[in-house]
N, C-alpha and C. Protein backbone atom coordinates (compact mmCIF):
# COMPACT_ATOMS: atom_id res chain seq x y z
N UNK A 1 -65.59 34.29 -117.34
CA UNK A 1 -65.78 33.62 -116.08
C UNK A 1 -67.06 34.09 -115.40
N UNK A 2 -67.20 35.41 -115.48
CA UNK A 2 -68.68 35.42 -115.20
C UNK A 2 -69.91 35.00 -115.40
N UNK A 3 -69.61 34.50 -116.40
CA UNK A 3 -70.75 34.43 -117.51
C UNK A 3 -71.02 32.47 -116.85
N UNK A 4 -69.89 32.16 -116.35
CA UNK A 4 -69.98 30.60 -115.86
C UNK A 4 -70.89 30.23 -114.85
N UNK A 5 -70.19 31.56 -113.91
CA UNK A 5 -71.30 31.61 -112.33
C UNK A 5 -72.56 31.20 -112.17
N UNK A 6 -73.25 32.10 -113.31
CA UNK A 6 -75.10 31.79 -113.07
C UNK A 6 -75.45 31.08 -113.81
N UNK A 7 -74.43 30.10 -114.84
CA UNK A 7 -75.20 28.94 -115.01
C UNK A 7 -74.55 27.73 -114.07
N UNK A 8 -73.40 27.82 -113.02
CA UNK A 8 -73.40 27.31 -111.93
C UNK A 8 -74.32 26.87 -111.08
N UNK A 9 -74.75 28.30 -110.55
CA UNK A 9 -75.69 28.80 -109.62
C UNK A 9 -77.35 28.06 -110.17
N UNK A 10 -77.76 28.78 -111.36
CA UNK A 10 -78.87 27.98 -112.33
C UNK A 10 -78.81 26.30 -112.05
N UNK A 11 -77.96 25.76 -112.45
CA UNK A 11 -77.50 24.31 -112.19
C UNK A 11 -77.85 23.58 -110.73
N UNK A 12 -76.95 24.11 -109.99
CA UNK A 12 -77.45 23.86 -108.26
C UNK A 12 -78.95 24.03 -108.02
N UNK A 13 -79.47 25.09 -108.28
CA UNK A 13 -81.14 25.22 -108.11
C UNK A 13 -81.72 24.04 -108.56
N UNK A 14 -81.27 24.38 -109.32
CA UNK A 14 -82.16 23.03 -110.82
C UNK A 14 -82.36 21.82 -110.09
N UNK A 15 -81.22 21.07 -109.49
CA UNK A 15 -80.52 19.80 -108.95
C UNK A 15 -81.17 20.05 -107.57
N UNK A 16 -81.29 21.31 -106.57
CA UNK A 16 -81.82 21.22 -105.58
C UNK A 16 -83.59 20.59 -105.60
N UNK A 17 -84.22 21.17 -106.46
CA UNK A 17 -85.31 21.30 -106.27
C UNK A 17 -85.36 19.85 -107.06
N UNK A 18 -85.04 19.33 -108.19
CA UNK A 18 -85.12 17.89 -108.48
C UNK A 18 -85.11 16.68 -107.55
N UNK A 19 -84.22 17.32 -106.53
CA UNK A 19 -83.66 16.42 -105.29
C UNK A 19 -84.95 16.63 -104.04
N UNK A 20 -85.34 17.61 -103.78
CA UNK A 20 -86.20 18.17 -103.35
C UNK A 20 -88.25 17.83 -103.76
N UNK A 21 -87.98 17.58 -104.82
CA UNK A 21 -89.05 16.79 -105.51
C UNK A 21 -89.22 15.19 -105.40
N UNK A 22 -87.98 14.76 -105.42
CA UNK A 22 -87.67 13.11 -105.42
C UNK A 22 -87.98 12.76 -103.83
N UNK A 23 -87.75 13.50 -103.09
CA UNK A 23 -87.92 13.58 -101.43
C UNK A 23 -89.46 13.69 -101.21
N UNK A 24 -89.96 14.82 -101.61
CA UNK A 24 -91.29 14.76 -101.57
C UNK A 24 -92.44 13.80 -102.17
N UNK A 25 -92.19 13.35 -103.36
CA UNK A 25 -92.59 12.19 -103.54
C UNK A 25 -92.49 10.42 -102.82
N UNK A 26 -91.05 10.44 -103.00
CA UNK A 26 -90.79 9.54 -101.88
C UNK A 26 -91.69 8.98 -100.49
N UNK A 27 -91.91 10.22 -99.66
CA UNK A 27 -92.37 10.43 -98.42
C UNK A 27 -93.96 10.37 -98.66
N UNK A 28 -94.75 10.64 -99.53
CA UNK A 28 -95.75 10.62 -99.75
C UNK A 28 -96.58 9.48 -100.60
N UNK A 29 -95.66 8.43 -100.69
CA UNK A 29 -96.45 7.20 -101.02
C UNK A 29 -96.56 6.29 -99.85
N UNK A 30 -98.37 6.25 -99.73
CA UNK A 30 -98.39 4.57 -98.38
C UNK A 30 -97.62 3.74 -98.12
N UNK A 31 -97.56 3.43 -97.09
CA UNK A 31 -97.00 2.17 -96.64
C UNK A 31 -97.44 0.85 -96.75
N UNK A 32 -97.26 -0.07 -97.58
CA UNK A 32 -97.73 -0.99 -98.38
C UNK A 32 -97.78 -2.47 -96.85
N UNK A 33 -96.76 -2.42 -96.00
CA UNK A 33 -96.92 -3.16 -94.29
C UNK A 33 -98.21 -3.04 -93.96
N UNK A 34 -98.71 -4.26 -93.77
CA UNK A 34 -100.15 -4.15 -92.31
C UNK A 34 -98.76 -4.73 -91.31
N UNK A 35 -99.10 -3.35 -90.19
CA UNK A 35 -98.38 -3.77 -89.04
C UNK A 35 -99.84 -4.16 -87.91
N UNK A 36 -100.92 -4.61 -88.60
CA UNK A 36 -101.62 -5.41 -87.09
C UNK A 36 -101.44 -6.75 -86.64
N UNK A 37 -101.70 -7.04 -85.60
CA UNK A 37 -100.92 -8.17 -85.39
C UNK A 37 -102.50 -8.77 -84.90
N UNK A 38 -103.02 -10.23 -85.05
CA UNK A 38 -104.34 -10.67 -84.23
C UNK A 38 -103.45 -10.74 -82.82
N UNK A 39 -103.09 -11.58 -82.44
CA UNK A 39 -102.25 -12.38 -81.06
C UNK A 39 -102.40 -11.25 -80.39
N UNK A 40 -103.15 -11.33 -79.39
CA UNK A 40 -102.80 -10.29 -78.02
C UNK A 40 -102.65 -11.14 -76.91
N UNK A 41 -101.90 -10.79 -75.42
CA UNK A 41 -101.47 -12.04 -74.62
C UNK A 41 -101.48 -10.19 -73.38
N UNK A 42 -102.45 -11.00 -72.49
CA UNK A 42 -102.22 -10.13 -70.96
C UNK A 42 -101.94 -11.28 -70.20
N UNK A 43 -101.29 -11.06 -69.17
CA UNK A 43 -100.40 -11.70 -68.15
C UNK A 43 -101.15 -11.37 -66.97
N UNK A 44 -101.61 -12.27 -66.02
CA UNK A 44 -102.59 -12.28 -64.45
C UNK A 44 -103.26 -11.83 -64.99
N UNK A 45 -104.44 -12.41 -65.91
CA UNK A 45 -105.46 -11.65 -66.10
C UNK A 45 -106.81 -12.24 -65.35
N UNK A 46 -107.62 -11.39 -65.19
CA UNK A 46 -108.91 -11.69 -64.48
C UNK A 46 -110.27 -10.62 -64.87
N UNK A 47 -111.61 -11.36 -65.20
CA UNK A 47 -112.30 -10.36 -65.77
C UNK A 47 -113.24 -10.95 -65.46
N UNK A 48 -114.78 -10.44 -65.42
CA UNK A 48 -116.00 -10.87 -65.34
C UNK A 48 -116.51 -10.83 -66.86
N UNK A 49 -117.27 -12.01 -67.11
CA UNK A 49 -117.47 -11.90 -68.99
C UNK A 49 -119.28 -12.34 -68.45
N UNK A 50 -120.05 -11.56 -69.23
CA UNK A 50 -121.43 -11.72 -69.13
C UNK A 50 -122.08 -12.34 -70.44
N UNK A 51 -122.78 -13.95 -70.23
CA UNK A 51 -123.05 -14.77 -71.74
C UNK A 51 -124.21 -14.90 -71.86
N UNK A 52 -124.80 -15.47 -72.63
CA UNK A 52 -126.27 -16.01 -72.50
C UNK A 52 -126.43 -17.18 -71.52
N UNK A 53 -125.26 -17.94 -70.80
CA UNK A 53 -125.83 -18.15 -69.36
C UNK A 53 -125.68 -17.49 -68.22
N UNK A 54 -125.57 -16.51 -68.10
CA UNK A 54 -125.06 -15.26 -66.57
C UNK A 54 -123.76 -15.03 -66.92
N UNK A 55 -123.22 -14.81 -65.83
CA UNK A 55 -121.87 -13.98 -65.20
C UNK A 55 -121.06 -14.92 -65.03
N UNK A 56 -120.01 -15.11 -65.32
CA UNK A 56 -118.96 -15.76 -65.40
C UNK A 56 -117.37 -14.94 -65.54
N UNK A 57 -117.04 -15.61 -64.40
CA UNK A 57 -115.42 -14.48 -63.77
C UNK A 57 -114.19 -15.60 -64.62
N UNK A 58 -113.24 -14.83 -64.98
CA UNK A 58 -112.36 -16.22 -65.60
C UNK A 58 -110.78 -15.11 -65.00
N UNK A 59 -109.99 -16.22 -65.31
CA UNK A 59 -108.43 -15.76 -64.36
C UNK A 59 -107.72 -16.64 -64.87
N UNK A 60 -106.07 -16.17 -65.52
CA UNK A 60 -105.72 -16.57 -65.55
C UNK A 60 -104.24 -16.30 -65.56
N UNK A 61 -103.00 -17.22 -65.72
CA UNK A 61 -101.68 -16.82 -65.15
C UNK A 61 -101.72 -15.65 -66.71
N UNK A 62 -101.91 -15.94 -67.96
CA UNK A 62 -101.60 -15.44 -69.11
C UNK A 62 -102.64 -15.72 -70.03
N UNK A 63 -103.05 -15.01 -70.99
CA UNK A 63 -104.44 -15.04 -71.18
C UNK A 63 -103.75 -14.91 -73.07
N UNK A 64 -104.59 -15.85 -73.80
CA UNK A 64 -104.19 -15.25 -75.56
C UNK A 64 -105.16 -15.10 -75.91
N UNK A 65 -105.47 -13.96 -76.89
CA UNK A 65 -106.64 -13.98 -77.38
C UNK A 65 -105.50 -14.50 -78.96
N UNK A 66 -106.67 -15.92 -79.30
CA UNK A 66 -106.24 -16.11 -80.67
C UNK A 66 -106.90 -15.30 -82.03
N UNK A 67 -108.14 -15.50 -81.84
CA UNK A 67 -108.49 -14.70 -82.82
C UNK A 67 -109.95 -14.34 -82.41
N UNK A 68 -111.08 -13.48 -83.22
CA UNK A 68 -111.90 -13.02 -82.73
C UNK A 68 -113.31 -14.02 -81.93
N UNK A 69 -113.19 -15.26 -81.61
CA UNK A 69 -114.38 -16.08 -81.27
C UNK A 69 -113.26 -16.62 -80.14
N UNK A 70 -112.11 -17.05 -79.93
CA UNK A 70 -111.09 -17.99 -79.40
C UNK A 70 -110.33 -17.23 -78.45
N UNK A 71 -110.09 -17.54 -77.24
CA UNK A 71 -108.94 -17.29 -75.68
C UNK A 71 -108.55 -18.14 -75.41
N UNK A 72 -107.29 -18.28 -75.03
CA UNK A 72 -106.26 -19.18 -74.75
C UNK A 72 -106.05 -18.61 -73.16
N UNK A 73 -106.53 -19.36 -72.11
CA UNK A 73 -106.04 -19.63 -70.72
C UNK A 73 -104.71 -19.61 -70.37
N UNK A 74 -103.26 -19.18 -70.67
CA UNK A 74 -102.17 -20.57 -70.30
C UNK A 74 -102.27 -20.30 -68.91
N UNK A 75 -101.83 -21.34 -68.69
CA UNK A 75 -100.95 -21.71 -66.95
C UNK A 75 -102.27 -21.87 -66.17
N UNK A 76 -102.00 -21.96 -65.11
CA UNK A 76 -102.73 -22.06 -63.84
C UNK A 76 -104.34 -21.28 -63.82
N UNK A 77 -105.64 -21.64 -64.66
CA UNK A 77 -106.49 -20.83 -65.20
C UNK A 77 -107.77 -21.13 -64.27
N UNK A 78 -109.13 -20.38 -64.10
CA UNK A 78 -110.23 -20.77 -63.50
C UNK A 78 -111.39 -19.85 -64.39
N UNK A 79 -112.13 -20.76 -64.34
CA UNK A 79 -113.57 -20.35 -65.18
C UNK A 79 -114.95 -20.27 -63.46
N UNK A 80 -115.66 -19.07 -62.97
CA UNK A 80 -116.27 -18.99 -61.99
C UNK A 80 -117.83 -18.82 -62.01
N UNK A 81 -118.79 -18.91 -61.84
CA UNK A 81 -120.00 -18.96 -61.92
C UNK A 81 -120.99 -19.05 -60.71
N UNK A 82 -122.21 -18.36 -60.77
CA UNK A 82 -123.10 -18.97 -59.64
C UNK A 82 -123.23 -20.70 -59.44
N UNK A 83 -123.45 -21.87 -60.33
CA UNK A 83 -123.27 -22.84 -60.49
C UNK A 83 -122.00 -23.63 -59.77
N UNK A 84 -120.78 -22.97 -60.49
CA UNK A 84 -119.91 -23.59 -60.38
C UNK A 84 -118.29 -23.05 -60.80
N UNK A 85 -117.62 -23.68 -59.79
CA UNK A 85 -116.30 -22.98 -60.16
C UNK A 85 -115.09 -24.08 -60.62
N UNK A 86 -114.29 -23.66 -61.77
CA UNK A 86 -113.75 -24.46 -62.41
C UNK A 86 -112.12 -24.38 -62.04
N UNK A 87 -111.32 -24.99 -61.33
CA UNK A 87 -109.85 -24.39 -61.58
C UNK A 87 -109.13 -25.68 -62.59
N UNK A 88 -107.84 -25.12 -63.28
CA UNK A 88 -107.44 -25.43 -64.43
C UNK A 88 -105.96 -25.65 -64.91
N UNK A 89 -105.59 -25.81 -65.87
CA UNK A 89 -104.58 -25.18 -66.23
C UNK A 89 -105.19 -25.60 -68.21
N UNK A 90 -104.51 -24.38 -68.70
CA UNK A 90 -104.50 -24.12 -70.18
C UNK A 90 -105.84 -24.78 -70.61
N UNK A 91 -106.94 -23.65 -70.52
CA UNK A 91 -108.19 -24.07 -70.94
C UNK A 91 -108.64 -23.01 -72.66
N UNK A 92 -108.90 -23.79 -72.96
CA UNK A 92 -109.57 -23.08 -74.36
C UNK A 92 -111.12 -22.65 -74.54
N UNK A 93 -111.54 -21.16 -74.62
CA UNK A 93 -112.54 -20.83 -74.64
C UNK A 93 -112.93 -20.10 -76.15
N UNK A 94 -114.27 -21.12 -76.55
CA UNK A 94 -114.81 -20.52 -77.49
C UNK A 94 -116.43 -19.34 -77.60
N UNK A 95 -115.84 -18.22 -77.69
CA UNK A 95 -116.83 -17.34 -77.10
C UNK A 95 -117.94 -17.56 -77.97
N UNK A 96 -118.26 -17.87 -79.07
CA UNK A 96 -119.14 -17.77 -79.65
C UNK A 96 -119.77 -18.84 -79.62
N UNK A 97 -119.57 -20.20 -79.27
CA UNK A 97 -120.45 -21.24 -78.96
C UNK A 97 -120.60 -21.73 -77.44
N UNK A 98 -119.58 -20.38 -76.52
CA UNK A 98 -119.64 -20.63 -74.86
C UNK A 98 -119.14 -22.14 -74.71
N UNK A 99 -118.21 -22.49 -75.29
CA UNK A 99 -117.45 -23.86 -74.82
C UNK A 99 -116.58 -23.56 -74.42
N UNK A 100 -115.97 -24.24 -73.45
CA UNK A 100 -114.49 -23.83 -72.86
C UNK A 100 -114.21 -25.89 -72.45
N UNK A 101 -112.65 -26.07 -72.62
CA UNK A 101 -112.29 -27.29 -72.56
C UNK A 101 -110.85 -27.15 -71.90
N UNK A 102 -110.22 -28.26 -71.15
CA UNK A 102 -108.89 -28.57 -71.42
C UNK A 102 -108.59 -30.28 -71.28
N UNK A 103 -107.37 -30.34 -71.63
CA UNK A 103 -107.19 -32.12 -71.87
C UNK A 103 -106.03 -31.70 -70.05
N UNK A 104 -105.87 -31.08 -69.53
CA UNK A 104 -105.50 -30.89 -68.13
C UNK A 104 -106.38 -31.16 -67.01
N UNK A 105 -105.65 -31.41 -65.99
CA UNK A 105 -106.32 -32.01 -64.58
C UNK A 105 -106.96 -30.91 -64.09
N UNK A 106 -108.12 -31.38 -64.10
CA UNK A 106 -109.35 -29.79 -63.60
C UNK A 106 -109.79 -30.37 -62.07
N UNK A 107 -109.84 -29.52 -61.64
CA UNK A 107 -111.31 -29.67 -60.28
C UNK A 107 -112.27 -28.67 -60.54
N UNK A 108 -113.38 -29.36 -60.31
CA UNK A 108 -114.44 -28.56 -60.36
C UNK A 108 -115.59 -28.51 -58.88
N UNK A 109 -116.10 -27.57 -58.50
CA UNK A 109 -116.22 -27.47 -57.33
C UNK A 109 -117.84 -26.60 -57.42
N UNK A 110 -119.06 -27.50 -56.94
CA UNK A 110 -120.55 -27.26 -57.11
C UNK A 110 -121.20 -27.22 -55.90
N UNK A 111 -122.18 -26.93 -55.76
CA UNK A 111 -122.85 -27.05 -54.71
C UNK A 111 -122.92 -28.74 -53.76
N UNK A 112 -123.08 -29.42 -54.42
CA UNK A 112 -122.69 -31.23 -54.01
C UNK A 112 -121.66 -31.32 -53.66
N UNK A 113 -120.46 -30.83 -53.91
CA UNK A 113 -119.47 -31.55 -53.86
C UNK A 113 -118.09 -30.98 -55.04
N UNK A 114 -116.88 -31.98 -54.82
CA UNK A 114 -115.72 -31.53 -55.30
C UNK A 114 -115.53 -32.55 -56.19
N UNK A 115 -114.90 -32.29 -57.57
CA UNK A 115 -114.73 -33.23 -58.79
C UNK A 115 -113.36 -33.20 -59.33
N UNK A 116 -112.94 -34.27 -59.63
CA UNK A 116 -111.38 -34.09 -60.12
C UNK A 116 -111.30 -34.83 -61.63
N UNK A 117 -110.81 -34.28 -62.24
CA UNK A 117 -110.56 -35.38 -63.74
C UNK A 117 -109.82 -34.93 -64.39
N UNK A 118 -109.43 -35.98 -65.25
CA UNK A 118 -108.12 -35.70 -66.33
C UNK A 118 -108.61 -34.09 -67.51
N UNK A 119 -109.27 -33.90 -67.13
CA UNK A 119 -109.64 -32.73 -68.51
C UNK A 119 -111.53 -32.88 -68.94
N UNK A 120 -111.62 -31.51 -68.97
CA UNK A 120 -113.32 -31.27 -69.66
C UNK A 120 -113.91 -30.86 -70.57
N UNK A 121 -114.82 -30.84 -70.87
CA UNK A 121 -115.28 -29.33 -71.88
C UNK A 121 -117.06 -29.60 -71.35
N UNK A 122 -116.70 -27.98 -71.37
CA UNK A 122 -117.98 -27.73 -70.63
C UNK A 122 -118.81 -26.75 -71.89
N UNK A 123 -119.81 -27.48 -72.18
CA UNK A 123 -121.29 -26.39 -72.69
C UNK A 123 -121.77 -25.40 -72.18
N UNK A 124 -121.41 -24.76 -71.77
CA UNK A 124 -121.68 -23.49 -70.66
C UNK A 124 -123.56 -23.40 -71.55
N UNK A 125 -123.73 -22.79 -72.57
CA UNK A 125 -124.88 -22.68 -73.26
C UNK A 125 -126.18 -23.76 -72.84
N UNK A 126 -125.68 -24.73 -72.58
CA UNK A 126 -126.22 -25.92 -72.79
C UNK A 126 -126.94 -26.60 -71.25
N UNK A 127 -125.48 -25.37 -70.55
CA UNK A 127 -125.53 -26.23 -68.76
C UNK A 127 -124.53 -27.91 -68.63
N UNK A 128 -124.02 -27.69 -69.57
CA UNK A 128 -123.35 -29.59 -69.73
C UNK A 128 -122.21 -29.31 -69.52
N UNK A 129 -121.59 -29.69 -68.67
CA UNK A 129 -119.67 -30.28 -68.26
C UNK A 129 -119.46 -31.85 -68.69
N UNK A 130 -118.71 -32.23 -69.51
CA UNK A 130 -118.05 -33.51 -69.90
C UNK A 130 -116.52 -34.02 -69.10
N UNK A 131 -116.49 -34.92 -68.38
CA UNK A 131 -115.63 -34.50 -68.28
C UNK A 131 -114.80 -35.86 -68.91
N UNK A 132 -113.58 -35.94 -68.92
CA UNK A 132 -112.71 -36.84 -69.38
C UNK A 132 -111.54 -37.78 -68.51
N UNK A 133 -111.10 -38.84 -68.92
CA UNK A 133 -110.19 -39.65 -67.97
C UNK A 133 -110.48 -40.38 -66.81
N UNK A 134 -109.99 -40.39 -65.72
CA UNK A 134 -110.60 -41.06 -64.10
C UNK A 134 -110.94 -39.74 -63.65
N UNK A 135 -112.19 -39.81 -63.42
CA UNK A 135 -113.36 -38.48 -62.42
C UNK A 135 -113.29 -39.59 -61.04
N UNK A 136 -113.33 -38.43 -59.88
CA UNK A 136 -113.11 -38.61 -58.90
C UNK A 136 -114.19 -37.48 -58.10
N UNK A 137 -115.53 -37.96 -57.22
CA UNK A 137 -116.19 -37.21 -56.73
C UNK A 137 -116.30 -37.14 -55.29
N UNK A 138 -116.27 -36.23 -54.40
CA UNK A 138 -116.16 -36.34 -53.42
C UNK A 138 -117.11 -35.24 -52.60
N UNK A 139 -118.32 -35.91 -52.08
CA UNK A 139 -119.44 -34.81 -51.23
C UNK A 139 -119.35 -34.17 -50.43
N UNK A 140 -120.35 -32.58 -50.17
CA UNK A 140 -119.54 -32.11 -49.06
C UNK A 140 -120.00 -32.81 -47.56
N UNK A 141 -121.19 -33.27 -48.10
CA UNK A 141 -121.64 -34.43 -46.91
C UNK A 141 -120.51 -35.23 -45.99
């Protein structure tokens, strides 16, 4: 019976450190998941963004960035400028060609006067606002 013990004992070691090895390996292979996500979304957001036409302030109820050129406005949104100030709802801005649009009822508000229409897209780059549907202008005259 003695003679059983330490190859007991021998045995358990053996099995520990096998077990002990399988663990360590385990734990030490990458994680094969990309946990990045593109979609980022801030809520009341408001920021000053500086383009190749000036300074431009934008606000909005919830803001998406879709992917790296593209922002998503939602809700109740405004695009601001020395020129001109835009209020909105769910406007789409493309940073890399400075377009921003929505098919929503905009006013836009300039030195002349106050503008209403079914939806725009504005060339910011360009200096050009389009706008779309029944426009409605009204001077401050």
């Amino acid at each position: 019976m003695s003679k059983i013990i330490p190859k007991l004992i021998n045995i358990l070691i053996f099995i520990t450190l096998g077990i002990q090895i399988f663990i360590y390996y385990h734990n030490s292979k990458p994680s094969l998941k990309n946990f990045s996500k593109k979609e980022i979304s801030v809520e009341n957001f408001s920021t000053i963004v500086l383009s190749k036409s000036g300074i431009t302030q934008i606000g909005s109820e919830k803001l998406n960035k879709i992917d790296e050129y593209n922002i998503y406005l939602e809700g109740d949104s405004y695009l601001e400028n020395n020129d001109y100030k835009i209020y909105g709802r769910n406007i789409s801005i493309n940073i890399e060609t400075e377009m921003s649009s929505s098919k929503k009822n905009v006013k836009v508000i300039n030195s002349m006067g106050t503008l209403n229409a079914k939806g725009f897209k504005n060339f910011d780059s360009k200096g050009k606002i389009i706008f779309e549907g029944e426009v409605i202008f009204k001077s401050h005259e």
